[in-house]
N, C-alpha and C. Protein backbone atom coordinates (compact mmCIF):
# COMPACT_ATOMS: atom_id res chain seq x y z
N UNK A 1 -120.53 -0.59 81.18
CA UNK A 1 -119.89 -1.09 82.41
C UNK A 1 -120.55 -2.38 82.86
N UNK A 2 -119.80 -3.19 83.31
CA UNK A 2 -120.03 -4.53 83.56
C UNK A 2 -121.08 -4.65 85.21
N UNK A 3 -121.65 -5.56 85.66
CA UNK A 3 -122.19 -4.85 87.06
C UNK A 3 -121.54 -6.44 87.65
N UNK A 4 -120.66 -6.01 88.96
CA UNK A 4 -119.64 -6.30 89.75
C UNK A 4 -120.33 -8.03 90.38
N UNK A 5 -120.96 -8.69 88.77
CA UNK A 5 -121.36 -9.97 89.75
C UNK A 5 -120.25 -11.08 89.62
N UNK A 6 -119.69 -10.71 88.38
CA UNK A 6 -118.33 -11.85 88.32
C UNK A 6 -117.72 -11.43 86.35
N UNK A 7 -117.06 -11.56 86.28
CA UNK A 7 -115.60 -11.10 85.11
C UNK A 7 -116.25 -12.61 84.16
N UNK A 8 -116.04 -12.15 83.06
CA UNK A 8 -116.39 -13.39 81.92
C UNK A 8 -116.01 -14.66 82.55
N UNK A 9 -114.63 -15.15 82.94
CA UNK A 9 -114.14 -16.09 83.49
C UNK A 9 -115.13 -16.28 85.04
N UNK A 10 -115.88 -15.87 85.39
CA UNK A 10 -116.66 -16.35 86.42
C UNK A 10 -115.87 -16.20 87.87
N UNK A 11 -114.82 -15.13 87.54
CA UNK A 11 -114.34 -14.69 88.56
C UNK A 11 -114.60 -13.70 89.54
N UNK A 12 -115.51 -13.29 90.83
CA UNK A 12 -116.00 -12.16 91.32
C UNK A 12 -115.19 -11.10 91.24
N UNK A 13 -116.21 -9.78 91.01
CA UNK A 13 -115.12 -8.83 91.02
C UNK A 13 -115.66 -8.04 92.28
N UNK A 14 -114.51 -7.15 92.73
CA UNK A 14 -114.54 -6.31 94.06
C UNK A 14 -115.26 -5.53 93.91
N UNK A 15 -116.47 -4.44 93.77
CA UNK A 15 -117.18 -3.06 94.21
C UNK A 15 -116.29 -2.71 94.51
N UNK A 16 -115.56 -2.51 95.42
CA UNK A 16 -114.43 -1.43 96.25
C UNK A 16 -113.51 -0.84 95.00
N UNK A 17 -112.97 -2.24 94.39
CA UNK A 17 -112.26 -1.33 93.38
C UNK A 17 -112.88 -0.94 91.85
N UNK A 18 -113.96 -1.24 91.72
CA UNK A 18 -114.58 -0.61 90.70
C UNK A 18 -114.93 0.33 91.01
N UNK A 19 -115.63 0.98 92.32
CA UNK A 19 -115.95 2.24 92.89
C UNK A 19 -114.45 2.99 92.76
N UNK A 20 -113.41 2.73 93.02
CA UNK A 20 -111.99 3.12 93.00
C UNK A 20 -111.39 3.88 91.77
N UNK A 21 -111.79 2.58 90.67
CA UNK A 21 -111.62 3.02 89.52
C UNK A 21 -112.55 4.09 89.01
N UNK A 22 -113.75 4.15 88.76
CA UNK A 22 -114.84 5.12 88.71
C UNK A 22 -114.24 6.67 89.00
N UNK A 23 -113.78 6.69 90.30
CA UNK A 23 -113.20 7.64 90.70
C UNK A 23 -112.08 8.33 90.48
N UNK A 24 -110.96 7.15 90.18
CA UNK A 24 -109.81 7.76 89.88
C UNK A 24 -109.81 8.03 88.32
N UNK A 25 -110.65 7.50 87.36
CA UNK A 25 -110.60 7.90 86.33
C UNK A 25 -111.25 9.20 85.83
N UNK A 26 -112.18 9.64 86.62
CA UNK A 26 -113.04 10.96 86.49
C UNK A 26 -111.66 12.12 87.21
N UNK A 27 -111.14 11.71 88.17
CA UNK A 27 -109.97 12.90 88.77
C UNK A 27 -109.06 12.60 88.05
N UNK A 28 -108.31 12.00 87.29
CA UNK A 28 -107.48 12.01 86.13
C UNK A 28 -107.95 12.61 84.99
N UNK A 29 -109.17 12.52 84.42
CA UNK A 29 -110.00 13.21 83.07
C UNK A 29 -109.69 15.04 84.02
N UNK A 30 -110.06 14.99 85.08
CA UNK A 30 -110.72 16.23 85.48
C UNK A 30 -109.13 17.11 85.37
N UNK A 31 -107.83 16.42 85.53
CA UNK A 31 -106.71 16.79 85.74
C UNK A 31 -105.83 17.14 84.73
N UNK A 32 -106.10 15.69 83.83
CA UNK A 32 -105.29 16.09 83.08
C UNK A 32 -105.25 15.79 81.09
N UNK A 33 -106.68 15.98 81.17
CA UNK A 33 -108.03 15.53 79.89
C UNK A 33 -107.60 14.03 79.32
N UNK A 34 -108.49 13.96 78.20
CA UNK A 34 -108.76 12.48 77.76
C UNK A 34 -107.52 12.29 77.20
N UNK A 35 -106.55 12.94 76.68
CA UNK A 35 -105.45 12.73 75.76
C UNK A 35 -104.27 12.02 76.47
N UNK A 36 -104.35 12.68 77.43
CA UNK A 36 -102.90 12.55 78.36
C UNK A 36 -103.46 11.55 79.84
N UNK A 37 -104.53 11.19 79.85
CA UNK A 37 -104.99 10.06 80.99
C UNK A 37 -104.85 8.97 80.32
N UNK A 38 -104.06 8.01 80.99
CA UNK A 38 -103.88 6.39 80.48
C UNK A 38 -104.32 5.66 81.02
N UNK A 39 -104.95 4.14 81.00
CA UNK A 39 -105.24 3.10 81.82
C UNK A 39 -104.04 3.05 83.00
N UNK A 40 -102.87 2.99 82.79
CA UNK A 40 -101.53 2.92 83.77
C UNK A 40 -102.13 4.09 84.76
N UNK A 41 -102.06 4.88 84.37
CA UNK A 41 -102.08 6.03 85.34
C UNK A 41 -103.33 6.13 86.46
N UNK A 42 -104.87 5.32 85.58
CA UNK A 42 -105.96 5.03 86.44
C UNK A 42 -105.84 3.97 87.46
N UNK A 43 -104.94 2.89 86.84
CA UNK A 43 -105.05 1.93 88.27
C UNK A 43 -103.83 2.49 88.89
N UNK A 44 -103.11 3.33 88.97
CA UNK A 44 -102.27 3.31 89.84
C UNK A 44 -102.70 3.90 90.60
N UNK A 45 -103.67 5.31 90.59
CA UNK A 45 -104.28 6.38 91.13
C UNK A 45 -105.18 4.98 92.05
N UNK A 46 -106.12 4.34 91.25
CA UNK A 46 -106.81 3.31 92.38
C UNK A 46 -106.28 2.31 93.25
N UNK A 47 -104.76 2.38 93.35
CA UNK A 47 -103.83 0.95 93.63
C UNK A 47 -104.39 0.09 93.31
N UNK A 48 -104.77 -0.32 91.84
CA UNK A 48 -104.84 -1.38 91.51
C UNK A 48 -104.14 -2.28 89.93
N UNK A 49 -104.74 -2.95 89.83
CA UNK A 49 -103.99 -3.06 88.16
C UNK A 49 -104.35 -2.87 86.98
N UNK A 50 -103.53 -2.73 85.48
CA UNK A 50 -104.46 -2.48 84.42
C UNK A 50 -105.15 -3.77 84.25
N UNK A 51 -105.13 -5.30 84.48
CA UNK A 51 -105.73 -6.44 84.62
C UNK A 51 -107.47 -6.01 84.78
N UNK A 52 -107.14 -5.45 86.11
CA UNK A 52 -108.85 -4.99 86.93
C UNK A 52 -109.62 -3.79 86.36
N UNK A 53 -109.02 -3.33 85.41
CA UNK A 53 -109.91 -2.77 84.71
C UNK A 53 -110.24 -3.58 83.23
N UNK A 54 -109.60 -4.11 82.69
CA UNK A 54 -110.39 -4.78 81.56
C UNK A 54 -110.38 -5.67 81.97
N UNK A 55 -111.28 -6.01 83.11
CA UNK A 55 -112.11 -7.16 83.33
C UNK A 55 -113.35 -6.50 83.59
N UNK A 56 -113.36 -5.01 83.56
CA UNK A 56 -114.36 -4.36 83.92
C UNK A 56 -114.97 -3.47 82.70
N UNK A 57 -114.38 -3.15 82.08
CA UNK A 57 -114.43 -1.97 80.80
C UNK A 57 -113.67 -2.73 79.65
N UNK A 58 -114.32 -2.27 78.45
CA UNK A 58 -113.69 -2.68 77.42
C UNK A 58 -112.49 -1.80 76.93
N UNK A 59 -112.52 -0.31 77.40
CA UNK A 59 -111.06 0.31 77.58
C UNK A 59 -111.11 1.71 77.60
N UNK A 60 -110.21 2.69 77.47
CA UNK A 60 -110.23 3.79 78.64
C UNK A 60 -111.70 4.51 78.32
N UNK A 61 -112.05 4.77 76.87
CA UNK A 61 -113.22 5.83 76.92
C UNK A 61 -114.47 5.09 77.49
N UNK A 62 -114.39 3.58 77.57
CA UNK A 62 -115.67 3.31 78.16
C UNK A 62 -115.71 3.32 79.88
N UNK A 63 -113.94 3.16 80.18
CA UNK A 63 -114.45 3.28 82.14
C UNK A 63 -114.27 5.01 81.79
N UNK A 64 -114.04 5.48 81.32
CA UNK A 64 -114.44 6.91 81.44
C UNK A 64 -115.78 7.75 81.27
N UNK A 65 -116.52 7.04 80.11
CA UNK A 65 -117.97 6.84 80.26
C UNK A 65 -118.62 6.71 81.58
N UNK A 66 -118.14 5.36 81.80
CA UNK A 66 -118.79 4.68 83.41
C UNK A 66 -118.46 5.26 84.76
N UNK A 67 -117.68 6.63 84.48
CA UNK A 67 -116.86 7.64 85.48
C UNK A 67 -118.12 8.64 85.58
N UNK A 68 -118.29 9.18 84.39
CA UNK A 68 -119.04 10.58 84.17
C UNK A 68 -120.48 10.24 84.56
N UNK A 69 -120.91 9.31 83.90
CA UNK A 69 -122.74 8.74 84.37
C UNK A 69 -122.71 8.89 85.52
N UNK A 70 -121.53 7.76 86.46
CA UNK A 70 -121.76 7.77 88.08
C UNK A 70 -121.69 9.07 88.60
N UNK A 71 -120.57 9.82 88.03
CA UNK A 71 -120.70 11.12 89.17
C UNK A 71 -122.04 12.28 88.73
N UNK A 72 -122.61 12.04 87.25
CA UNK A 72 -123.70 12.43 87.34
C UNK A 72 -124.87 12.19 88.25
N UNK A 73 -125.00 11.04 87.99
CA UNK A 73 -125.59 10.26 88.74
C UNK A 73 -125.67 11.05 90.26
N UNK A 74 -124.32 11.64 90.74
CA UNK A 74 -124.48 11.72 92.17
C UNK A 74 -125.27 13.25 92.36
N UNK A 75 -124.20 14.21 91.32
CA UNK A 75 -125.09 14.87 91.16
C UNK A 75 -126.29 15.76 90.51
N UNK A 76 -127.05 15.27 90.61
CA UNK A 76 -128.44 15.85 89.95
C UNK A 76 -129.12 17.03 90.85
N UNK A 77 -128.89 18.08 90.57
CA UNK A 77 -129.88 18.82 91.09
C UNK A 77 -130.80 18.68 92.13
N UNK A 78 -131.57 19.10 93.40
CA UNK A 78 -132.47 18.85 93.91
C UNK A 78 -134.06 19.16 93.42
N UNK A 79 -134.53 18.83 94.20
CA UNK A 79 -135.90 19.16 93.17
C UNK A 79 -136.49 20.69 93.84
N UNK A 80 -137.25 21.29 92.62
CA UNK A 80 -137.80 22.56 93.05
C UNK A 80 -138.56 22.35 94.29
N UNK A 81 -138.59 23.42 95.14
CA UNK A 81 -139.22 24.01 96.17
C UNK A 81 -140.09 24.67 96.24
N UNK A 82 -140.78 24.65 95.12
CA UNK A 82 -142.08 25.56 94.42
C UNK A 82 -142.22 26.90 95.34
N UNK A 83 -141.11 27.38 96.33
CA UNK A 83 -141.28 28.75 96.89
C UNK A 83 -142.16 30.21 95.62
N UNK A 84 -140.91 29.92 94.49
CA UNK A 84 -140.92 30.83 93.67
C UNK A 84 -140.01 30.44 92.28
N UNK A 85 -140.86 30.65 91.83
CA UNK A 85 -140.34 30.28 89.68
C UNK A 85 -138.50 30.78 89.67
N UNK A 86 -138.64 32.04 90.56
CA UNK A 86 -137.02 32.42 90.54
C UNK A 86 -136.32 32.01 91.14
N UNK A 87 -136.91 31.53 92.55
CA UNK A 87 -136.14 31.14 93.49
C UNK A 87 -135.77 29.86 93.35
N UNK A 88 -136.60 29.07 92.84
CA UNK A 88 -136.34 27.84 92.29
C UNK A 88 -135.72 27.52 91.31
N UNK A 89 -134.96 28.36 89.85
CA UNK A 89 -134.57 28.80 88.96
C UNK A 89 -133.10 28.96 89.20
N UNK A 90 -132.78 29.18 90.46
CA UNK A 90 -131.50 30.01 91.51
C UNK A 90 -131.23 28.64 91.99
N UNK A 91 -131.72 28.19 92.48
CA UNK A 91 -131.28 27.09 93.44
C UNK A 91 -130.71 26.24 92.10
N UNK A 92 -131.68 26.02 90.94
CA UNK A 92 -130.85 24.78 90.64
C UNK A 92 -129.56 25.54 89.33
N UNK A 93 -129.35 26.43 89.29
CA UNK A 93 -128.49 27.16 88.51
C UNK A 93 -127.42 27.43 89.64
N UNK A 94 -127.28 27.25 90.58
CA UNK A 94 -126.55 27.84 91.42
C UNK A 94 -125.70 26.48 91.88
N UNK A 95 -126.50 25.84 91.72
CA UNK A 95 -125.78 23.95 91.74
C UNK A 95 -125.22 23.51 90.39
N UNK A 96 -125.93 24.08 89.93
CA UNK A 96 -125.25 23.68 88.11
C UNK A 96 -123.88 24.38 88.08
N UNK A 97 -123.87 25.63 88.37
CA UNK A 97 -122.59 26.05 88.40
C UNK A 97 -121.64 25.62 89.58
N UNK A 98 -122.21 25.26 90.60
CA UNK A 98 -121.04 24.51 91.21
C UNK A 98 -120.24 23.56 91.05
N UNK A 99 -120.92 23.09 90.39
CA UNK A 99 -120.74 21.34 89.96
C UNK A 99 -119.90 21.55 88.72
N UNK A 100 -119.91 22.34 88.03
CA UNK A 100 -118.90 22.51 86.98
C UNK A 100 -117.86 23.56 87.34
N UNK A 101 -117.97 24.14 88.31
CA UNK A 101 -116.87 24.59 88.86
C UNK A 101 -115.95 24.15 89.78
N UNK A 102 -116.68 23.44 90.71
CA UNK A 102 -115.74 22.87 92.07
C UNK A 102 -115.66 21.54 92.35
N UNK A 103 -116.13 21.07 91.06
CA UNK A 103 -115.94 19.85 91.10
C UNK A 103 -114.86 18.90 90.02
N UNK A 104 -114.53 17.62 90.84
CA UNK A 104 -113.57 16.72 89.53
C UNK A 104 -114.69 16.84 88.38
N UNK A 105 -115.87 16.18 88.68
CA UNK A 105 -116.94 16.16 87.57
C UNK A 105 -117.47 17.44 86.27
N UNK A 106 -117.20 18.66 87.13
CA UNK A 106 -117.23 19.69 86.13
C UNK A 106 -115.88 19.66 85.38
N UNK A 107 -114.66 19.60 86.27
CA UNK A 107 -113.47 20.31 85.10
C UNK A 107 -113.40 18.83 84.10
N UNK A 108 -113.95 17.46 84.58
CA UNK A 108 -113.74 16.48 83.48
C UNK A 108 -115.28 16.96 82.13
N UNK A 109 -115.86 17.67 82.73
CA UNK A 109 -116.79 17.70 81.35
C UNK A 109 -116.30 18.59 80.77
N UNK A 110 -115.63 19.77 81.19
CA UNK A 110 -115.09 20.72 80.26
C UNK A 110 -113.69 20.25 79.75
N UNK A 111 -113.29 19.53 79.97
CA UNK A 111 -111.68 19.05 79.85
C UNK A 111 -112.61 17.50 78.19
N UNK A 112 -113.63 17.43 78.18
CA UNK A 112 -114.14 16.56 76.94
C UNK A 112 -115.03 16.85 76.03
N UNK A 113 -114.81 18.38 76.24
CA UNK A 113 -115.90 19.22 75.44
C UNK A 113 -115.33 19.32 74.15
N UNK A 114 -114.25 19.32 73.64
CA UNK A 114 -113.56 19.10 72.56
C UNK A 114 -113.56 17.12 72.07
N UNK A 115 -114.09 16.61 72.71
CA UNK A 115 -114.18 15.65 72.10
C UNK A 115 -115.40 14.68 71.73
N UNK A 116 -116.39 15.68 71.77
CA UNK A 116 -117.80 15.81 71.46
C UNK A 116 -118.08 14.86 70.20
N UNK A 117 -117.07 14.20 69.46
CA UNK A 117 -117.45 13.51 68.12
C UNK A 117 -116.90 11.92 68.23
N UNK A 118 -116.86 11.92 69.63
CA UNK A 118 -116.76 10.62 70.22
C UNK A 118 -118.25 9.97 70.76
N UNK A 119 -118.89 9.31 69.72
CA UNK A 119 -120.13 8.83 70.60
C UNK A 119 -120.69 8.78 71.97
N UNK A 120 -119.63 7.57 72.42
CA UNK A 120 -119.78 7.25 74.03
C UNK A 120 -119.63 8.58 74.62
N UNK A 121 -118.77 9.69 74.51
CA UNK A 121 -118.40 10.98 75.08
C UNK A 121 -119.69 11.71 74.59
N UNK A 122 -119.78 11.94 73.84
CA UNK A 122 -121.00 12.61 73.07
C UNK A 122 -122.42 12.10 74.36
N UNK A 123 -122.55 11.52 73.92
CA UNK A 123 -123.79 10.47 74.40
C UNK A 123 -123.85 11.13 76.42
N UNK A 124 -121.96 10.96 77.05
CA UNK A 124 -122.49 11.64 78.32
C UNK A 124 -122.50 13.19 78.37
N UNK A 125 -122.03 13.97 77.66
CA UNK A 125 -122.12 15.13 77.22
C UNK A 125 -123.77 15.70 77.16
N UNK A 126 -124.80 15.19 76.43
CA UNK A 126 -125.53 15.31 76.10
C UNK A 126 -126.54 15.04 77.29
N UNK A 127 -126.15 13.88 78.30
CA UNK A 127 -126.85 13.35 79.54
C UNK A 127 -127.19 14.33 80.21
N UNK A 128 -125.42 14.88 80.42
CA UNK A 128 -125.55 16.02 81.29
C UNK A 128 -126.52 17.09 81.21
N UNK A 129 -126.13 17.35 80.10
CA UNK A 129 -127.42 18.73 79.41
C UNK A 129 -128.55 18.17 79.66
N UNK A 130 -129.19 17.02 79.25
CA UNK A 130 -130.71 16.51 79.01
C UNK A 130 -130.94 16.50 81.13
N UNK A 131 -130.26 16.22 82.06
CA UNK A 131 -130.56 15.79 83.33
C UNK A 131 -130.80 17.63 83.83
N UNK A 132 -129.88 18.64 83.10
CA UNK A 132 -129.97 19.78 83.72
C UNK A 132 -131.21 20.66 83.24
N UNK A 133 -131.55 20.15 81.64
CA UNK A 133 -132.59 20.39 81.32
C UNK A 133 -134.64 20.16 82.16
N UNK A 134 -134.55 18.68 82.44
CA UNK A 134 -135.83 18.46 83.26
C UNK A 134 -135.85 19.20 84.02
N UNK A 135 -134.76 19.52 85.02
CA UNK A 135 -135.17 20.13 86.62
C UNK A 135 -135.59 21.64 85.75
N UNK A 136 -134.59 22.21 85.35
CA UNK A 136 -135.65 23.26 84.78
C UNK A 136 -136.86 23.40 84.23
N UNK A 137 -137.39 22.60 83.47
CA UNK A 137 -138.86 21.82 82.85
C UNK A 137 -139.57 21.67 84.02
N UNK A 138 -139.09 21.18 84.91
CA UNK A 138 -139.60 20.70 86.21
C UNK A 138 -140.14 21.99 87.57
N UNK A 139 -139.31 22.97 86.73
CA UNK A 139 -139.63 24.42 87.67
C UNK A 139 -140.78 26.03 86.75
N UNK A 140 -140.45 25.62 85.35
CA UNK A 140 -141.09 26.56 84.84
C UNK A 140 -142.46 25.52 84.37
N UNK A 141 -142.74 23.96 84.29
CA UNK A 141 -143.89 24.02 83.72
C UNK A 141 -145.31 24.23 84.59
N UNK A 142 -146.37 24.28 83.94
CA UNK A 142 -147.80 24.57 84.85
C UNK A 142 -147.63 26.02 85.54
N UNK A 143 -146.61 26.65 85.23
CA UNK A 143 -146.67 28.05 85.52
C UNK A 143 -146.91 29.18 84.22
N UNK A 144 -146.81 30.50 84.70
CA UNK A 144 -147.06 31.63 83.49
C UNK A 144 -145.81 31.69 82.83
N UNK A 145 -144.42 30.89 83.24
CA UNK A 145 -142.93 31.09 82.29
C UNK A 145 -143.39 29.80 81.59
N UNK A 146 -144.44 28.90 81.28
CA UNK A 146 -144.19 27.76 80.30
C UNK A 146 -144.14 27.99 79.32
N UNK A 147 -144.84 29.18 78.42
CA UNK A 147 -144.37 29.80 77.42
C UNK A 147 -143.34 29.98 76.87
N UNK A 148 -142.49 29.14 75.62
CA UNK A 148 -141.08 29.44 74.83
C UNK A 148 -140.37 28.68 75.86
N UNK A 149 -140.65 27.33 76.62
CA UNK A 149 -139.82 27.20 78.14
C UNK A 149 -138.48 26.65 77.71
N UNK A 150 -138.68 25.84 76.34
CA UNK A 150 -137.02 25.70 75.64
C UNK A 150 -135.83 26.56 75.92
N UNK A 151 -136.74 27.89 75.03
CA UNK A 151 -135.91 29.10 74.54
C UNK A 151 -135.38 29.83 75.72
N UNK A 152 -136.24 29.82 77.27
CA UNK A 152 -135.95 30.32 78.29
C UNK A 152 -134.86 29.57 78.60
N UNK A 153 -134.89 28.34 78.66
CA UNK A 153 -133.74 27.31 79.18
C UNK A 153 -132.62 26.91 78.78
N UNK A 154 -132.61 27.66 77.40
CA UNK A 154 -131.09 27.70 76.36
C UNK A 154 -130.79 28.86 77.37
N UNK A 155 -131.41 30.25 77.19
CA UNK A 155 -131.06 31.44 77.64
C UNK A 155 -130.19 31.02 79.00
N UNK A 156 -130.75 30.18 80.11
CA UNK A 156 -130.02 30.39 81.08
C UNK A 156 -128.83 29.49 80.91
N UNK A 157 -129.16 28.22 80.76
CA UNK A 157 -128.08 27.46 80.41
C UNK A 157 -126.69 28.05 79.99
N UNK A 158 -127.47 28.55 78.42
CA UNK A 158 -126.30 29.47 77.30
C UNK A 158 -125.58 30.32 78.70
N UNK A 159 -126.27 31.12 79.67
CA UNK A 159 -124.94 32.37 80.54
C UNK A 159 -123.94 31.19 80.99
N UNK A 160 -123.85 30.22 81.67
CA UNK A 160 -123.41 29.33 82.50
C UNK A 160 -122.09 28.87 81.32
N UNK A 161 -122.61 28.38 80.12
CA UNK A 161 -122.11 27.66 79.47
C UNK A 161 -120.78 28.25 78.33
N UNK A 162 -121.55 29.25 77.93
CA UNK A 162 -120.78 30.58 77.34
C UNK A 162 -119.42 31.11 78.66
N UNK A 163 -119.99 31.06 79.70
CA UNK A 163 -119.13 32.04 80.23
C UNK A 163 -118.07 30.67 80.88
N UNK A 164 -118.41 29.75 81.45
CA UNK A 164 -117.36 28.77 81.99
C UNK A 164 -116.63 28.00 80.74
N UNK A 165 -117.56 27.50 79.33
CA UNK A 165 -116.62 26.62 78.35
C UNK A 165 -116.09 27.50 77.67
N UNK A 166 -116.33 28.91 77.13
CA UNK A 166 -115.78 29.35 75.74
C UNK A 166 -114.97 30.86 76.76
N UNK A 167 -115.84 31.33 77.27
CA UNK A 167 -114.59 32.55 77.74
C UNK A 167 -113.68 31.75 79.03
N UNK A 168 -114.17 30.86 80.26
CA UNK A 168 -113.15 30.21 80.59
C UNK A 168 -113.09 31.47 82.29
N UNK A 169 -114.42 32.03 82.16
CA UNK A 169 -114.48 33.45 83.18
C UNK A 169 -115.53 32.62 84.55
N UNK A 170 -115.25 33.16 85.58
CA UNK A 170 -116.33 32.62 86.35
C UNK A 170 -117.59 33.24 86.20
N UNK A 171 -118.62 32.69 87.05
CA UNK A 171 -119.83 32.86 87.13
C UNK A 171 -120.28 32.93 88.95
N UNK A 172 -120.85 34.45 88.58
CA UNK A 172 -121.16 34.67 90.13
C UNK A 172 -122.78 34.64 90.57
N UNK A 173 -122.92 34.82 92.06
CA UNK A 173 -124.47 34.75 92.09
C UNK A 173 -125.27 35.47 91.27
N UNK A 174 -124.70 36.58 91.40
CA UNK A 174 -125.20 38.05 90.80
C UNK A 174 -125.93 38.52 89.34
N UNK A 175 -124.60 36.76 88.50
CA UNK A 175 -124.98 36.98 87.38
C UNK A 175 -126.23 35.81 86.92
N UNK A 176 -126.17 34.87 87.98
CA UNK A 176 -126.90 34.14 87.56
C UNK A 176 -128.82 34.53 87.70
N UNK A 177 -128.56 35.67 88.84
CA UNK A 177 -129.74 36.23 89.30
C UNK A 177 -130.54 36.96 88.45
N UNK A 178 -129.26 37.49 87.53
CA UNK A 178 -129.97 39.02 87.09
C UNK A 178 -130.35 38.36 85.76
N UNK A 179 -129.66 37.20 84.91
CA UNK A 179 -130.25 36.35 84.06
C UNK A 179 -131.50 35.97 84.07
N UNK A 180 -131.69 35.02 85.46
CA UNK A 180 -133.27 34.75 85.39
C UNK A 180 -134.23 35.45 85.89
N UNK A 181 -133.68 37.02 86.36
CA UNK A 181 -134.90 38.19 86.24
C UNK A 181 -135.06 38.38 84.34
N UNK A 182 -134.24 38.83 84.01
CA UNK A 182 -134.13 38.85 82.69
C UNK A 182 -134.99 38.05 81.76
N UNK A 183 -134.91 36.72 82.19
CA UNK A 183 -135.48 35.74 81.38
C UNK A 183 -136.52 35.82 81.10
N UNK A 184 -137.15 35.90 82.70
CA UNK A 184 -138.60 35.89 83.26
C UNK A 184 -139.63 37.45 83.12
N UNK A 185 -138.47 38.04 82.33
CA UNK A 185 -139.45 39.47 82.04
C UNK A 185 -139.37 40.00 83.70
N UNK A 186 -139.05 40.15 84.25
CA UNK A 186 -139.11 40.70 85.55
C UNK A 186 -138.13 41.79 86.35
N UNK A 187 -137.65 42.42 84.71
CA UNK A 187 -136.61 43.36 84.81
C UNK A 187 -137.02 44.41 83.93
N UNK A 188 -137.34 45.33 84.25
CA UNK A 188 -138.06 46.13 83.10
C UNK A 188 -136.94 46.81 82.31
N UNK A 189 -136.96 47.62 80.95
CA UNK A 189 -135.76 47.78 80.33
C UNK A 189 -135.03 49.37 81.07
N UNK A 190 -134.05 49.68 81.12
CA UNK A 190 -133.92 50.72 81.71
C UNK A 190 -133.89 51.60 80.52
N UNK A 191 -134.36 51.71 79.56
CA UNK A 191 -134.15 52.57 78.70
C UNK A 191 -135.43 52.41 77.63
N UNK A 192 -136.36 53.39 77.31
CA UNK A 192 -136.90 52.75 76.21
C UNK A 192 -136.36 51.97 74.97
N UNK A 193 -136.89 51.23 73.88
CA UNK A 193 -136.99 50.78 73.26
C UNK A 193 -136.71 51.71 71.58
N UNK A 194 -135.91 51.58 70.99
CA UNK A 194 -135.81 52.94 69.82
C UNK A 194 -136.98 52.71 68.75
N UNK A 195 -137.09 53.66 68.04
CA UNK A 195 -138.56 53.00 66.67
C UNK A 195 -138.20 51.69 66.23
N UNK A 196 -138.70 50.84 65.60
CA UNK A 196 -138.72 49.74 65.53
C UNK A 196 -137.81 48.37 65.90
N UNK A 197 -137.89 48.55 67.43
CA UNK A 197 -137.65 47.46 68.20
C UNK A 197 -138.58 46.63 68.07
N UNK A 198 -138.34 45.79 69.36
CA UNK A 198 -139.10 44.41 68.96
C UNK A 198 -140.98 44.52 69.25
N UNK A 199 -141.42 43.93 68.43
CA UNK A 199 -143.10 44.04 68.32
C UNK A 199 -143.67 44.02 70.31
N UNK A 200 -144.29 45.04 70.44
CA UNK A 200 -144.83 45.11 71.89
C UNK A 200 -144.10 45.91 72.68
N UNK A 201 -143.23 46.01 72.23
CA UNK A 201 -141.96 46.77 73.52
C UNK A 201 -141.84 48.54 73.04
């Protein structure tokens, strides 16, 4: 994305409608996926023209790129509250799933999850994950969960991700809770363990 100081021709460009575009192209992805969203359809959504966007983007997957960063961008997680490893664990899983649920920004990442072998798409695909990844890094390290803290952080991720991209089911508090008791060993098994289960158990 170009930054709004002036168009090759040395012509200024507006913020207002690059912020415009930004927007209307992420609620078009979020509506009606990458296949069936056109440049026509983004500036009309921004009242503006297809002109004002390629003076801005080199063409749809890159202002669509420059859609997904920004609204990442907006939202990132807050930072832990060091109350508690779980409680802090909750808070930012509980935003993760909002954000891919109730937001333009979630249904456009799941609406480009099939098009994962598109670099530029790939590349914000991967953002997303890597930005949702730290805050978790950011809550289990220097504690007693830093141990395996990857493998813990697929685990929670994987409930979120499994259950909103591939079954397409929601995700409630309940489940996100009883996951990161789970995770965290802080659920004891309700049943013993049969002869050769796992080493320790």
């Amino acid at each position: 994305m170009q930054a709004d100081v002036g168009s090759p021709a040395g012509r200024p460009l507006d913020s207002r409608v690059s912020s415009a575009l930004l927007d209307a192209a992420l609620r078009e992805i979020s509506e009606h996926g990458l296949e069936k969203t056109t440049i026509a359809e983004i500036a009309a959504r921004a009242h503006t023209s297809k002109q004002a966007i390629y003076r801005r983007f080199r063409d749809k997957t890159d202002l669509v790129t420059a859609a997904l960063l920004e609204a990442l961008r907006k939202s990132v997680p807050p930072p832990p509250q060091r109350v508690s490893v779980a409680q802090d664990l909750q808070q930012c899983l509980q935003h993760t799933a909002a954000v891919l649920t109730q937001t333009p920004l979630g249904s456009a990442l799941r609406a480009l999850v099939p098009c994962h072998r598109e670099p530029r798409l790939a590349a914000v695909l991967d953002e997303a994950e890597a930005s949702q990844r730290l805050v978790l890094r950011q809550v289990l390290i220097a504690t007693p969960f830093e141990a395996d803290m990857e493998t813990r952080i697929d685990l929670l991720l994987g409930l979120i991700y499994f259950r909103l991209f591939l079954r397409g089911t929601d995700i409630h508090d309940d489940d996100i809770e009883r996951a990161i008791y789970l995770v965290l060993g802080l659920i004891a098994p309700r049943e013993p363990m049969p002869p050769g289960g796992l080493p320790g158990l």
